[in-house]
Protein backbone atom coordinates (compact mmCIF):
# COMPACT_ATOMS: atom_id res chain seq x y z
CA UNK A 1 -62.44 21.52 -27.84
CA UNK A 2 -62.35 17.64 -28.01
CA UNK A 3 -59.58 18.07 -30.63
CA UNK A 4 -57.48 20.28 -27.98
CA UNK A 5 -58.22 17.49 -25.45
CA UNK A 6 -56.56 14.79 -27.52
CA UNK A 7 -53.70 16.93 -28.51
CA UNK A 8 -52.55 17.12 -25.14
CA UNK A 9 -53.48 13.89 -23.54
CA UNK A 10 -51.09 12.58 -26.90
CA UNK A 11 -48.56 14.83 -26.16
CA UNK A 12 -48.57 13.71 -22.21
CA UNK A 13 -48.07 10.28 -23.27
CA UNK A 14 -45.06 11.13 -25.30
CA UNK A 15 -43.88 12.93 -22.72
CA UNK A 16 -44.23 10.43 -20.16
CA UNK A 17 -43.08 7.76 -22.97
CA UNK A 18 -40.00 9.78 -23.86
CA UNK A 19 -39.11 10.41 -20.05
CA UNK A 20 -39.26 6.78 -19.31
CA UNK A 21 -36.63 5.92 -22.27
CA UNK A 22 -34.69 8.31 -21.14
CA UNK A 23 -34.46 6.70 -17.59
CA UNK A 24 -34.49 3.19 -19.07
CA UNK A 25 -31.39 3.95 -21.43
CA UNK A 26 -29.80 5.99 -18.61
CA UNK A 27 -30.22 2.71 -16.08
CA UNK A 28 -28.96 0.63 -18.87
CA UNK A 29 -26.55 2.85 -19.59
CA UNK A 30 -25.40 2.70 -15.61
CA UNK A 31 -25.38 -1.01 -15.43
CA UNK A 32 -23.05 -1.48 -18.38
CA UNK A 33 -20.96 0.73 -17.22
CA UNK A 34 -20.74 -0.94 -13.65
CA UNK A 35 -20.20 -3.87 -15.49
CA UNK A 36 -16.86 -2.94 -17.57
CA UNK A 37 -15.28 -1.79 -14.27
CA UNK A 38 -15.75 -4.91 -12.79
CA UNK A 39 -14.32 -6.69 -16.04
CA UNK A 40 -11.53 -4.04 -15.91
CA UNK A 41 -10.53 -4.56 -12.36
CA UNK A 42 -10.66 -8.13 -13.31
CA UNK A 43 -7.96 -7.72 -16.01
CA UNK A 44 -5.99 -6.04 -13.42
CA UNK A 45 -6.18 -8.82 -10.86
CA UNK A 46 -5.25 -11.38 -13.60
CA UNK A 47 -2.87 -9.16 -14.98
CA UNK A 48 -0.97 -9.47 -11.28
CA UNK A 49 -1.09 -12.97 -11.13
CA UNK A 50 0.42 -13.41 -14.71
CA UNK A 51 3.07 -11.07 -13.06
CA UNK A 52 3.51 -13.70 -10.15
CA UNK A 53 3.14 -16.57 -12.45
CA UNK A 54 6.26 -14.92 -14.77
CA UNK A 55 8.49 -14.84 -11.85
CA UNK A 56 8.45 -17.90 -10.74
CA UNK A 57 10.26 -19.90 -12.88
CA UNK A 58 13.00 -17.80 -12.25
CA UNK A 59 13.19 -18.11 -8.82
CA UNK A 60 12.84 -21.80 -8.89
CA UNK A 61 15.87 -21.62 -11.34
CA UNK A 62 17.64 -19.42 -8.11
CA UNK A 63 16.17 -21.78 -5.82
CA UNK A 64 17.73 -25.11 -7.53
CA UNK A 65 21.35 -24.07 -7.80
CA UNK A 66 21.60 -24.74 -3.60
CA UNK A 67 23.09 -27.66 -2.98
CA UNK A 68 20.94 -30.16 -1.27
CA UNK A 69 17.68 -27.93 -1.79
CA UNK A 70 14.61 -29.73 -0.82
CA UNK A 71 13.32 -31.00 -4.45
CA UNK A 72 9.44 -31.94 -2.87
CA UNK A 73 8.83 -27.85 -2.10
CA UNK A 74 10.43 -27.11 -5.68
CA UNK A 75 8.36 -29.72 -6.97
CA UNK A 76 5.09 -28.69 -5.22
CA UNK A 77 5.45 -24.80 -6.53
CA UNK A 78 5.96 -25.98 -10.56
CA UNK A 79 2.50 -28.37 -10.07
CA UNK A 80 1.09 -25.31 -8.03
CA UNK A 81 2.10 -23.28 -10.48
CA UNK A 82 0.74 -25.59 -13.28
CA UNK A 83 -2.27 -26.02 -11.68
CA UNK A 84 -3.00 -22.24 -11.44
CA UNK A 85 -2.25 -21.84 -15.22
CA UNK A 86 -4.98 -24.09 -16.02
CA UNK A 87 -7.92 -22.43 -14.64
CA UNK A 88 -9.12 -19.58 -16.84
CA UNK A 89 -11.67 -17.33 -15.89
CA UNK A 90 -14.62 -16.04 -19.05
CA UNK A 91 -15.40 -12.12 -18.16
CA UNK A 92 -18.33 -12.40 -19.36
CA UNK A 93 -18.99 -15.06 -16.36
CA UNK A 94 -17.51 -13.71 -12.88
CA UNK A 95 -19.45 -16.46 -11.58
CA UNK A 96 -19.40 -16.61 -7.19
CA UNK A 97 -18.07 -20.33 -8.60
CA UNK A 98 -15.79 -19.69 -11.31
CA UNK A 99 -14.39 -16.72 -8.73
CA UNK A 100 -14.14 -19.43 -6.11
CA UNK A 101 -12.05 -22.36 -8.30
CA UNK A 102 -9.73 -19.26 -9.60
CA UNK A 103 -8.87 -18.30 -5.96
CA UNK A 104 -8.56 -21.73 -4.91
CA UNK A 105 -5.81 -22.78 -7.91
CA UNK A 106 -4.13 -19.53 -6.85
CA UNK A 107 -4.30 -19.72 -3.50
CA UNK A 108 -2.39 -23.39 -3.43
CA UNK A 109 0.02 -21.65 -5.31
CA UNK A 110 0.46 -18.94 -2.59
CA UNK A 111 0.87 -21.72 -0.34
CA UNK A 112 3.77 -23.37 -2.09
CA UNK A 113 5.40 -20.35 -2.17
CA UNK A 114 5.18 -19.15 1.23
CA UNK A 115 6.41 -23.51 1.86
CA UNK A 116 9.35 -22.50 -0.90
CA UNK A 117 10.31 -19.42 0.92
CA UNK A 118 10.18 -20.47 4.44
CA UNK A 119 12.43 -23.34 4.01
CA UNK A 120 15.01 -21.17 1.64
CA UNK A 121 15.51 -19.26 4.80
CA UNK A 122 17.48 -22.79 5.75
CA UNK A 123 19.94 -21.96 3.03
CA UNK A 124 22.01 -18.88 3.88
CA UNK A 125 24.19 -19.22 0.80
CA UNK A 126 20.82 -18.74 -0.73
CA UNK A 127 19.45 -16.08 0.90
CA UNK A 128 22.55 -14.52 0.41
CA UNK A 129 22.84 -14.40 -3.12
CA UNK A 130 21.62 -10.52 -4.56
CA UNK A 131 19.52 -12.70 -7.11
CA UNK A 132 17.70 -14.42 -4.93
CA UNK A 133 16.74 -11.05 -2.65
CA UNK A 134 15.83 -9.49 -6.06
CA UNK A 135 13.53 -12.12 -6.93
CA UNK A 136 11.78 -11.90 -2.98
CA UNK A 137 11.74 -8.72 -3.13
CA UNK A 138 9.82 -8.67 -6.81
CA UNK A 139 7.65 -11.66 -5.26
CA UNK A 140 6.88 -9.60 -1.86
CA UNK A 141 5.97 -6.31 -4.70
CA UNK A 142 3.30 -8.83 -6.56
CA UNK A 143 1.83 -10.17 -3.32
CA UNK A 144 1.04 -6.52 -2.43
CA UNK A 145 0.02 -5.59 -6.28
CA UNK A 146 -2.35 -8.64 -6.54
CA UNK A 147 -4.04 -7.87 -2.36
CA UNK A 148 -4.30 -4.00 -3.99
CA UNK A 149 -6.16 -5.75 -7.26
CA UNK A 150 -8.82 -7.72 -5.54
CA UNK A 151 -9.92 -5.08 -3.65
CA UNK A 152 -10.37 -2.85 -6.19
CA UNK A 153 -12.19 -5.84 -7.77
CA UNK A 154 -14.10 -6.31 -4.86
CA UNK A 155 -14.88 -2.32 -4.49
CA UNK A 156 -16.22 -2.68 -8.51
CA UNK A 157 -18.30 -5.48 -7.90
CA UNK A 158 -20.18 -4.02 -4.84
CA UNK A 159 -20.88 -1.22 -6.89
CA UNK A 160 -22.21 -3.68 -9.47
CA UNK A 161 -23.86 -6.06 -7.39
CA UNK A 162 -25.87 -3.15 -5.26
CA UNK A 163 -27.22 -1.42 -8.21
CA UNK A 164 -28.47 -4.50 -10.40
CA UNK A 165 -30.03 -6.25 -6.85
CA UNK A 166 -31.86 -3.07 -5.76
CA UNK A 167 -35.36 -2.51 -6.21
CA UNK A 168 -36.73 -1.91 -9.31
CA UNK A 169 -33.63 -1.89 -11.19
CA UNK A 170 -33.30 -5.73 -10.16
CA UNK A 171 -35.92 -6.26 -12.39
CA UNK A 172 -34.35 -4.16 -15.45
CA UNK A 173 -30.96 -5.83 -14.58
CA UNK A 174 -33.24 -9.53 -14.69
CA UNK A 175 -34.88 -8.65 -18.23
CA UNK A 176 -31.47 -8.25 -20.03
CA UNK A 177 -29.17 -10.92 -18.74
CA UNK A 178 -27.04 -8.99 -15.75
CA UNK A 179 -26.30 -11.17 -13.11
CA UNK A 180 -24.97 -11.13 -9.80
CA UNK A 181 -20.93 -11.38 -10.11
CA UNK A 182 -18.22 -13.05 -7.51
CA UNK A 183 -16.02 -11.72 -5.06
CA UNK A 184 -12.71 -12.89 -3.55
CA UNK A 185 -12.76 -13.94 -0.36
CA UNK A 186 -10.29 -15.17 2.30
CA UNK A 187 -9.74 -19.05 1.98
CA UNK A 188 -11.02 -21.47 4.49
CA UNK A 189 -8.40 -21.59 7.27
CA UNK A 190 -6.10 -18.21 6.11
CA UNK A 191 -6.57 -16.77 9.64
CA UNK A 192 -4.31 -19.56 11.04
CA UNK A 193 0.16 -19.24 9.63
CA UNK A 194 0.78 -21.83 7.57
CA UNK A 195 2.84 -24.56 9.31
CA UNK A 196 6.15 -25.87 8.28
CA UNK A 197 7.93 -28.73 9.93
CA UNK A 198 11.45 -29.00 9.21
């Protein structure tokens, strides 16, 4: 009878043991999946601003051939622009920091653009030119790709950051190395237009 007994307490155990790994590898499991989506949409949202980055040489190109164009706003986009190429971003480390100096580079680049295009409205030979509206029009497309990217980016890392901060899988997600990721968020003063003095 004893040797029943400890057959089945044993066999309990395992079962309990073998549920638990199950759980464990299907949490695990969960979290690293969580956690290439977020790297994913972060591809995506990089991706965008490469496509950004790509057109605007050729638009400054546009830009220069009107006469008398103001050289300080084509000046400020190329360092904007050369500023924003600088600051790479590890996947493996979507930092709330490294997330934050990303968006700031690009977002001074947003600004010199919106600077660039404002005053090319001065210049109705430019504006004019079928080139130039392409190039807008391809710059206006991006704007609306990259705002459709960091949401989605966003969306993935609430997704991530709920499941690895709720209780007890914050303490799984602490034990092998997941932590908290960054989101995009609006820059100080973005709720106030941009000012341009002429």
């Amino acid at each position: 009878m004893k040797l029943k007994t400890g057959w089945i307490v044993l066999i309990i155990i395992l079962l309990i043991i073998l549920i638990g790994g199950c759980s464990l590898k299907n949490t695990y499991n969960k979290i690293v999946a969580l956690d290439q989506d977020v790297k994913a949409k972060w591809g995506q949202v990089e991706n965008q601003y490469q496509r950004r980055m790509d057109l605007i040489p050729n638009l400054v190109n546009t830009v220069k051939g009107a006469a008398n164009f103001e050289q300080q706003t084509l000046t400020q986009v190329i360092q904007a622009r050369a500023s924003a190429s600088q600051i790479k971003v590890d996947v493996n480390d979507l930092s709330p920091e490294k997330i934050r100096q990303f968006e700031q580079a690009q977002g001074q680049l947003t600004q010199a653009l919106g600077r660039l295009m404002v005053v090319a409205e001065r210049y109705p030979q430019l504006t004019a030119t079928q080139n130039f509206r392409d190039l807008q029009a391809q710059l206006e497309g991006t704007e609306n790709r990259i705002a459709v990217a960091r949401m989605d980016f966003n969306n993935a890392v609430q997704q991530y950051n709920t499941l690895i901060k709720s209780f007890p899988m914050n303490l799984f997600a602490a034990s092998f190395g997941f932590k908290e990721k960054g989101y995009f968020q609006a820059q100080q003063g973005a709720e106030k237009a941009p000012q341009v003095q002429f």
